[in-house]
C-alpha atoms as a PDB file:
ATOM      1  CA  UNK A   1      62.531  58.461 162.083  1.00  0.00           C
ATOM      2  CA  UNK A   2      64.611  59.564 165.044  1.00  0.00           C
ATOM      3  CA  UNK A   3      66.544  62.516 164.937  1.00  0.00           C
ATOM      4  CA  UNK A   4      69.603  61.027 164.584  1.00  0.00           C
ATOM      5  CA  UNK A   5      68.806  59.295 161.106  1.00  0.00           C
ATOM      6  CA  UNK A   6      67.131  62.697 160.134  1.00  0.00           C
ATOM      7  CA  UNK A   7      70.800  64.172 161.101  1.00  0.00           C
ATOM      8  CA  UNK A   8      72.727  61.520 158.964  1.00  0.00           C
ATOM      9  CA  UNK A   9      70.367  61.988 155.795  1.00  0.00           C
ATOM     10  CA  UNK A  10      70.893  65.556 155.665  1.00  0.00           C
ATOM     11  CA  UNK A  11      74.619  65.266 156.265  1.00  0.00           C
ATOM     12  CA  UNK A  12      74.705  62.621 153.043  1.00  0.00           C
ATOM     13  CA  UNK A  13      72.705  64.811 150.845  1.00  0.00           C
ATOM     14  CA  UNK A  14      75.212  67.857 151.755  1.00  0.00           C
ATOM     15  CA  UNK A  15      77.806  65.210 150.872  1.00  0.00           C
ATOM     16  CA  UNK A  16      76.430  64.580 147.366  1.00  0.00           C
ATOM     17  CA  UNK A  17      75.309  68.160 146.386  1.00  0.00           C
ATOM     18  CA  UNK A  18      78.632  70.268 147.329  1.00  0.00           C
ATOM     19  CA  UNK A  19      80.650  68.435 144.770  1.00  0.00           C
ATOM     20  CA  UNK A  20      78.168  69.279 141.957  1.00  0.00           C
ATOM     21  CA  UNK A  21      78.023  72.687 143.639  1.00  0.00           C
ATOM     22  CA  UNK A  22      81.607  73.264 143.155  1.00  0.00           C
ATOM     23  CA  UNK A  23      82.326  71.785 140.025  1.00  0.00           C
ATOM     24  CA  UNK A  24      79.750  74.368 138.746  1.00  0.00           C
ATOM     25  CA  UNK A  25      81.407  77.181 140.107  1.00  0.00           C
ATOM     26  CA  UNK A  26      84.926  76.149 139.215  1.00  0.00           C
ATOM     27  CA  UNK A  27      87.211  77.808 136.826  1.00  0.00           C
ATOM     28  CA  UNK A  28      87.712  76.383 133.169  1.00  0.00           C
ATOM     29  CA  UNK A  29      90.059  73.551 132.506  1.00  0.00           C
ATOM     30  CA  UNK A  30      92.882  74.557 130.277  1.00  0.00           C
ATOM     31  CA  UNK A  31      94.018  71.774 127.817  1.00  0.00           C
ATOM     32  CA  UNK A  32      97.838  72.644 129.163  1.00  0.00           C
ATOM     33  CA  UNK A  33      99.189  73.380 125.583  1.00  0.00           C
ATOM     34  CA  UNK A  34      99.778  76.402 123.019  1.00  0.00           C
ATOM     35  CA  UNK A  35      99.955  79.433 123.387  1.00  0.00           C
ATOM     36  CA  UNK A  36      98.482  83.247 122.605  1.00  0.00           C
ATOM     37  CA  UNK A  37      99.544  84.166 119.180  1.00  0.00           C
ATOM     38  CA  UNK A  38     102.190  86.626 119.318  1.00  0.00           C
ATOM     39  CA  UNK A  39     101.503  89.898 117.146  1.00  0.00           C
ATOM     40  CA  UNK A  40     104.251  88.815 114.234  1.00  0.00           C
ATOM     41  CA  UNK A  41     101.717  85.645 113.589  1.00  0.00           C
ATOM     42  CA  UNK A  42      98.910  87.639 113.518  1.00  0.00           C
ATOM     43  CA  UNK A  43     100.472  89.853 111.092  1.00  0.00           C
ATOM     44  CA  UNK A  44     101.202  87.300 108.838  1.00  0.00           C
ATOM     45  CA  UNK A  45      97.698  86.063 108.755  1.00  0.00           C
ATOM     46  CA  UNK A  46      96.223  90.431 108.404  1.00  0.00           C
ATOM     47  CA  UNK A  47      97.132  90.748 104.796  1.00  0.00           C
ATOM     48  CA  UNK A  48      93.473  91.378 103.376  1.00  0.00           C
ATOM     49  CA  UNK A  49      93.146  94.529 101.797  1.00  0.00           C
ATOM     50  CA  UNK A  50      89.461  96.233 101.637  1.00  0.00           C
ATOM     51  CA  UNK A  51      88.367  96.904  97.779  1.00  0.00           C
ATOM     52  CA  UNK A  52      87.257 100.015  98.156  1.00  0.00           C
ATOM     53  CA  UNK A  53      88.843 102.296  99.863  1.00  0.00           C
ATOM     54  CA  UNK A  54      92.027 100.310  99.984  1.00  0.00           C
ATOM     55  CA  UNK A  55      92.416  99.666 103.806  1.00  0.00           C
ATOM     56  CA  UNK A  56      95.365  97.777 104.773  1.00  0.00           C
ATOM     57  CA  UNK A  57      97.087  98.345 101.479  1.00  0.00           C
ATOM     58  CA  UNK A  58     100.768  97.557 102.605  1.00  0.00           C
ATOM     59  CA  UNK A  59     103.687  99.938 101.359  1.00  0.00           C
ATOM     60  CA  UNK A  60     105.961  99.179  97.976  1.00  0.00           C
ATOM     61  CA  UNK A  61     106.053 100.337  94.670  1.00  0.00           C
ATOM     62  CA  UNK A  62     106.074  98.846  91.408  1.00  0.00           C
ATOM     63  CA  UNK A  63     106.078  99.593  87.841  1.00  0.00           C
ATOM     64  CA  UNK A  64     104.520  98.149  84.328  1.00  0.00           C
ATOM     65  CA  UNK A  65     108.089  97.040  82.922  1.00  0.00           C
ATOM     66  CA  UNK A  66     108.564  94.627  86.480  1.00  0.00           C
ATOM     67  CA  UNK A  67     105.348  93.498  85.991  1.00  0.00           C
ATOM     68  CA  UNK A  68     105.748  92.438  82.765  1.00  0.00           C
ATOM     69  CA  UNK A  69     108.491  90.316  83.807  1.00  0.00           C
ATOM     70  CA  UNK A  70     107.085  89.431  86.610  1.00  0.00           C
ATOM     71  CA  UNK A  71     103.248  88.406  84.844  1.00  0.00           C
ATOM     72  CA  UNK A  72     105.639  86.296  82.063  1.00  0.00           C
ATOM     73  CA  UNK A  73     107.153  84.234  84.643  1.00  0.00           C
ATOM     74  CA  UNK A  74     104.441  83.372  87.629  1.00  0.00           C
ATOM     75  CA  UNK A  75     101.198  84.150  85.329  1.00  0.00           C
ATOM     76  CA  UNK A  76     101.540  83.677  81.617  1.00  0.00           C
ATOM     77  CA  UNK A  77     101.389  79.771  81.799  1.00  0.00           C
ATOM     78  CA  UNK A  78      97.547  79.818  83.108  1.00  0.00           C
ATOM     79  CA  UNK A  79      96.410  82.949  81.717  1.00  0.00           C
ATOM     80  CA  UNK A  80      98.067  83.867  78.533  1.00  0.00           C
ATOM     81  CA  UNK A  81     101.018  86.272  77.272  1.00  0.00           C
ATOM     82  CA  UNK A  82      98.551  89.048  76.832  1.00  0.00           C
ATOM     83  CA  UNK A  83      96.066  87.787  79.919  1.00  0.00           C
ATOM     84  CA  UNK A  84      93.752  86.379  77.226  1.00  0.00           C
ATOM     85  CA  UNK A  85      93.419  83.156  79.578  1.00  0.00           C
ATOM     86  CA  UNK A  86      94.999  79.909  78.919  1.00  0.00           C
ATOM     87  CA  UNK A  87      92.969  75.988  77.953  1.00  0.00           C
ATOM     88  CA  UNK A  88      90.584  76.326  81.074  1.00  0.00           C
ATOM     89  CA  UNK A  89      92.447  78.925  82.583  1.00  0.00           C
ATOM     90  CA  UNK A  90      90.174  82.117  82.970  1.00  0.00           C
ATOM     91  CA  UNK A  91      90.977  85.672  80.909  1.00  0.00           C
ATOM     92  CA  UNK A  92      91.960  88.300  83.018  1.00  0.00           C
ATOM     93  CA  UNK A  93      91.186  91.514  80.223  1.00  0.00           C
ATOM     94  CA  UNK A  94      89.481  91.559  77.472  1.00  0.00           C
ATOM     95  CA  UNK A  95      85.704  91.531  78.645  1.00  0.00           C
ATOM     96  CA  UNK A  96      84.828  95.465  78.526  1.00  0.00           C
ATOM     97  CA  UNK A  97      81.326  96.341  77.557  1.00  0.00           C
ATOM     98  CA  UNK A  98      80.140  92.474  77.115  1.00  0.00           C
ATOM     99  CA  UNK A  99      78.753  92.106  80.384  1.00  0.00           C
ATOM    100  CA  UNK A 100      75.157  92.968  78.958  1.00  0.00           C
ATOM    101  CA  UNK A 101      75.712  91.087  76.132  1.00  0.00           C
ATOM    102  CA  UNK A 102      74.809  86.751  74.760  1.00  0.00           C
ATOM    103  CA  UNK A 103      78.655  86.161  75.974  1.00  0.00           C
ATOM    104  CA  UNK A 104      79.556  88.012  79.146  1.00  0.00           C
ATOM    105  CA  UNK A 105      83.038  87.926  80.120  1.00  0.00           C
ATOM    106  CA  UNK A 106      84.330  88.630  83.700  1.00  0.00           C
ATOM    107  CA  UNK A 107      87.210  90.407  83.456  1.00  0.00           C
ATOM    108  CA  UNK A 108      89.037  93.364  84.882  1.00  0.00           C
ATOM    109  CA  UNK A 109      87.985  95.591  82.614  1.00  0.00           C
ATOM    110  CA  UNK A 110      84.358  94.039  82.273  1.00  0.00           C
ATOM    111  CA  UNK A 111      83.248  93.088  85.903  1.00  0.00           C
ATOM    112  CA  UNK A 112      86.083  94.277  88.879  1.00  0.00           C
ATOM    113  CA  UNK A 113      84.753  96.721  90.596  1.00  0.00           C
ATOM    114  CA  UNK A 114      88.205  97.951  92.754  1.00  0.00           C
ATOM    115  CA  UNK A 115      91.785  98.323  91.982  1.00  0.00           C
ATOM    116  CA  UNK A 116      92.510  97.336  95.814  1.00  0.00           C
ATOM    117  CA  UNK A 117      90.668  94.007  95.226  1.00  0.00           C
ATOM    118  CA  UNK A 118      92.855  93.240  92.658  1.00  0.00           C
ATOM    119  CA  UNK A 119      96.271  93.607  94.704  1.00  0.00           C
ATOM    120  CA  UNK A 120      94.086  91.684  97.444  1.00  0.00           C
ATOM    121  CA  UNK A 121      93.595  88.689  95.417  1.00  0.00           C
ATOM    122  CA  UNK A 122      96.884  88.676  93.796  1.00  0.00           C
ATOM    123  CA  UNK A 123      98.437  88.982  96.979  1.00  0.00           C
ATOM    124  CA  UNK A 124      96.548  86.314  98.985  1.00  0.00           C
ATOM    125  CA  UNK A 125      96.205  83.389  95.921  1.00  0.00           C
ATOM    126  CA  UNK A 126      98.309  83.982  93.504  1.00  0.00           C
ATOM    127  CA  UNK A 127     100.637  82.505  91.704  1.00  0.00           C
ATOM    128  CA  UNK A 128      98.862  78.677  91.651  1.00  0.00           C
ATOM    129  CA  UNK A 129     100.825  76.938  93.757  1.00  0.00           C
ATOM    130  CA  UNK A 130     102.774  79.275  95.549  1.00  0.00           C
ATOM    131  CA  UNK A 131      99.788  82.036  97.077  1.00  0.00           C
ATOM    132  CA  UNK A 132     101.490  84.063  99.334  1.00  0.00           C
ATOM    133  CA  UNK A 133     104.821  84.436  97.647  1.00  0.00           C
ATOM    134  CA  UNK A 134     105.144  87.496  96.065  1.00  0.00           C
ATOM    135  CA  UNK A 135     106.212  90.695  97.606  1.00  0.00           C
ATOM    136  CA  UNK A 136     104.122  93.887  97.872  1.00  0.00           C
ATOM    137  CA  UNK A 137     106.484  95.252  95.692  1.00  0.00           C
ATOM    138  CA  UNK A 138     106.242  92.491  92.922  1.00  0.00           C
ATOM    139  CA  UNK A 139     102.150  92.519  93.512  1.00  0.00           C
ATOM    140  CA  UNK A 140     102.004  95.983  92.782  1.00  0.00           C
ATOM    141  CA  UNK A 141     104.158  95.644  89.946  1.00  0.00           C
ATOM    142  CA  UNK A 142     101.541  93.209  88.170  1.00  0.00           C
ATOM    143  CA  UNK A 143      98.942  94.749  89.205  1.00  0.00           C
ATOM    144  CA  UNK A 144     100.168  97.869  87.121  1.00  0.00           C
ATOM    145  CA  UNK A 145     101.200  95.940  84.035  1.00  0.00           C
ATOM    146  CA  UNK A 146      97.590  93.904  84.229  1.00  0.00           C
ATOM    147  CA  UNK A 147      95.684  97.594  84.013  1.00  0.00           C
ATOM    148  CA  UNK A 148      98.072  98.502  81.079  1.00  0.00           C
ATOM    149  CA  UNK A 149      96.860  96.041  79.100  1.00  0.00           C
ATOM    150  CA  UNK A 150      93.628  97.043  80.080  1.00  0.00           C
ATOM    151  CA  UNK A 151      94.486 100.557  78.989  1.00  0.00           C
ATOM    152  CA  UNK A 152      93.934 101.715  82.657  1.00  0.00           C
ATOM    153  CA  UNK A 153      97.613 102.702  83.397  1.00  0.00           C
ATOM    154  CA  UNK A 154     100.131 104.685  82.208  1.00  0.00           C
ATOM    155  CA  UNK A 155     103.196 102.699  81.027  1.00  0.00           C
ATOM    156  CA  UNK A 156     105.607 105.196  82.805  1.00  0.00           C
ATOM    157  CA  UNK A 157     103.534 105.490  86.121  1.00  0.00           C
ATOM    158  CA  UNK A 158     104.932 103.597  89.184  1.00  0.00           C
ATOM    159  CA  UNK A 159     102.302 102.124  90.875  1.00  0.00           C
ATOM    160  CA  UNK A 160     101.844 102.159  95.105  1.00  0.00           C
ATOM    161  CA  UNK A 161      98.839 101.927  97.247  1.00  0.00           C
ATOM    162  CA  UNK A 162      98.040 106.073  97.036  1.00  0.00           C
ATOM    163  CA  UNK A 163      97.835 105.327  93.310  1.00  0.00           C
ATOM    164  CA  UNK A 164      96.066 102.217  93.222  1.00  0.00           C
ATOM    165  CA  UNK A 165      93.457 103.722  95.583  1.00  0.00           C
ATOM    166  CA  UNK A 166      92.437 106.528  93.085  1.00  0.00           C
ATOM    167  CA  UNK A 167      92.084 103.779  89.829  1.00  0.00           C
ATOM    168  CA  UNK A 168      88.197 103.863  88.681  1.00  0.00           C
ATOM    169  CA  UNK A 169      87.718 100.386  86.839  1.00  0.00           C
ATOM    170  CA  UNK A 170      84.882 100.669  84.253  1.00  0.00           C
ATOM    171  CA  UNK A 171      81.971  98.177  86.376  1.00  0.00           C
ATOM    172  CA  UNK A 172      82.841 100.417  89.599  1.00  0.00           C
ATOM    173  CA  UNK A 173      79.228 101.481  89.659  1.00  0.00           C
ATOM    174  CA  UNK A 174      77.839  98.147  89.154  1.00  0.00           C
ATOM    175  CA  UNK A 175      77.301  96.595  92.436  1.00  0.00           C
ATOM    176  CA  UNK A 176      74.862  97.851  94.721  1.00  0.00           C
ATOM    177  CA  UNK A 177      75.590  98.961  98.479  1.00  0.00           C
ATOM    178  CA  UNK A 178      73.299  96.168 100.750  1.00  0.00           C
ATOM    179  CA  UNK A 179      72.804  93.118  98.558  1.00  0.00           C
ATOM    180  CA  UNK A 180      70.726  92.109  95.859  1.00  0.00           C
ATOM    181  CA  UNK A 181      67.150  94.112  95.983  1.00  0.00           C
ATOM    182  CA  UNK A 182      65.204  92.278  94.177  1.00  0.00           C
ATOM    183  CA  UNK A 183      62.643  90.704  96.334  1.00  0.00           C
ATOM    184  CA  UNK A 184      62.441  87.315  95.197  1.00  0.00           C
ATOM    185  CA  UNK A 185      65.774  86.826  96.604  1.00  0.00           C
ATOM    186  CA  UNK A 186      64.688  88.580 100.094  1.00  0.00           C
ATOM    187  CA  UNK A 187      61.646  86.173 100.941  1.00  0.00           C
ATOM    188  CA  UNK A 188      59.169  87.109 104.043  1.00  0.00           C
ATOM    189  CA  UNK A 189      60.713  86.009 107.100  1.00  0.00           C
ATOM    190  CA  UNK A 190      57.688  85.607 109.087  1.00  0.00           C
ATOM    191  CA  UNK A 191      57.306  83.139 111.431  1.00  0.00           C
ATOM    192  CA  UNK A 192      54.226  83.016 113.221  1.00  0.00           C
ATOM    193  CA  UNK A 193      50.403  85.059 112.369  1.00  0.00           C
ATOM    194  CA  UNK A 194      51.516  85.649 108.991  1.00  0.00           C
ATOM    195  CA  UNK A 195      48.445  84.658 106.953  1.00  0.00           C
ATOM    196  CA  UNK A 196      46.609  88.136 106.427  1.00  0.00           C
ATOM    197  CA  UNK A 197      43.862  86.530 104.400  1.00  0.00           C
ATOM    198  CA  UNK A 198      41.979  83.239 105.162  1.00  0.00           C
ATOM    199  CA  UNK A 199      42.898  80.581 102.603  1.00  0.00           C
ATOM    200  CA  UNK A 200      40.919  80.088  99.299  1.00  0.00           C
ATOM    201  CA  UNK A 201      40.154  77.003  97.426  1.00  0.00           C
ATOM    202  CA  UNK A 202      41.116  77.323  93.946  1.00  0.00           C
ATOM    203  CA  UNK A 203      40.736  73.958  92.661  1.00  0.00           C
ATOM    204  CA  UNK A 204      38.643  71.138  93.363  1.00  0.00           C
ATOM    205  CA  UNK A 205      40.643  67.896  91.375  1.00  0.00           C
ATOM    206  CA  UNK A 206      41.336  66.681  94.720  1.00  0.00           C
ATOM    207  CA  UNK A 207      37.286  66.420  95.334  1.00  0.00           C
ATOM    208  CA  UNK A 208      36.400  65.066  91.795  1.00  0.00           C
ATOM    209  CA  UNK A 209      39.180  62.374  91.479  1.00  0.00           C
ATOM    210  CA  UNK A 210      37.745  60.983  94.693  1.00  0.00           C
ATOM    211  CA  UNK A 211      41.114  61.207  97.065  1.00  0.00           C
ATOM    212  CA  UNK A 212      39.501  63.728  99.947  1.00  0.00           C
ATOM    213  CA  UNK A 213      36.717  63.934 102.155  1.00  0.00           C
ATOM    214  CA  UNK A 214      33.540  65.229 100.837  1.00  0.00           C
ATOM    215  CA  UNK A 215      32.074  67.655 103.894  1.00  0.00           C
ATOM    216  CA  UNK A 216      28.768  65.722 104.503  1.00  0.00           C
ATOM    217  CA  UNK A 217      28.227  63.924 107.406  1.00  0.00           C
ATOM    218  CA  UNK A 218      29.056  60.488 107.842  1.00  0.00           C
ATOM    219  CA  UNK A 219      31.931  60.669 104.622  1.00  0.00           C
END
């Protein structure tokens, strides 16, 4: 090949690979729409509330006799005047000291662990249809009349995020920090040179009802 072919070949090949070259190195594509969530959006979204030390507990105040008005109105329909649950509508108090028992019932009294959690879930789901509406205010409010029926609250207390942080519900002791330790829940995760002991033949059905090899030559 002369060297002027060898010249053009090498001059096509360039031509091919810079492109590729290039496009590697270039920048990202942006789709050309949206835009970075301003800090009021992400607020709205930052409502959770940590159950037990109460982190991000917003301000308000509330008291038993709101919350009573407040439970008759957006709660009573699914779970009862008196939180004694509703047709298929769960019981929210009611279940203390049943949890070992034939008929354990999960309530606030019975299973919550943290006051906080409570608000949290009020807050974020609550009422059925409408999560999200209440106030922190009106969430506190219930949150004091639900642990007066549960004879955790004073009737005259108000009821704000210093004081909900300091409630003890009765099952506060009965999770356990890290998971589940039982070990038939944590199996081995060994992948590879696991065995420890060569395997053992326990049975031989397989052998006598004919459907494997025997070992002797020729089977």
């Amino acid at each position: 090949m002369s060297k002027s072919l060898k010249l053009l070949s090498l001059l096509f090949a360039c031509s091919i690979a810079l492109p590729v070259l290039a496009q590697d190195k270039a920048p990202a594509k942006r789709f050309g729409f949206g835009q970075p969530a301003s800090k009021e959006q992400i607020a709205g979204w930052d409502i959770d509330v940590r159950g037990p030390d109460g982190a991000n507990l917003p301000p308000g105040k509330g008291s038993v006799a709101a919350g009573e008005e407040l439970y008759m109105a957006q709660c009573a329909a699914c779970h009862g005047e008196f939180a004694e649950g509703a047709g298929r509508y769960p019981e929210l108090i009611g279940g203390k000291g049943t949890l070992k028992s034939e008929d354990p019932r999960k309530t606030i009294d019975s299973y919550w662990p943290h006051g906080p959690g409570l608000f949290d879930y009020i807050r974020r789901a609550m009422p059925f249809g409408a999560p999200q509406s209440l106030s922190p205010d009106e969430v506190y409010s219930i949150v004091a009349w639900l642990l007066n029926q549960a004879d955790l609250w004073p009737v005259d207390k108000d009821m704000d995020a210093a004081a909900l942080r300091q409630v003890k519900l009765p099952n506060r002791d009965g999770f356990i920090a890290g998971g589940d330790p039982r070990p038939d829940v944590k199996p081995d995760t060994c992948m590879t040179n696991c065995r420890k002991d060569p395997p053992k033949i326990t049975s031989d059905l397989a052998a006598r009802l004919g459907v494997t090899p025997t070992q002797k030559t020729g089977d």
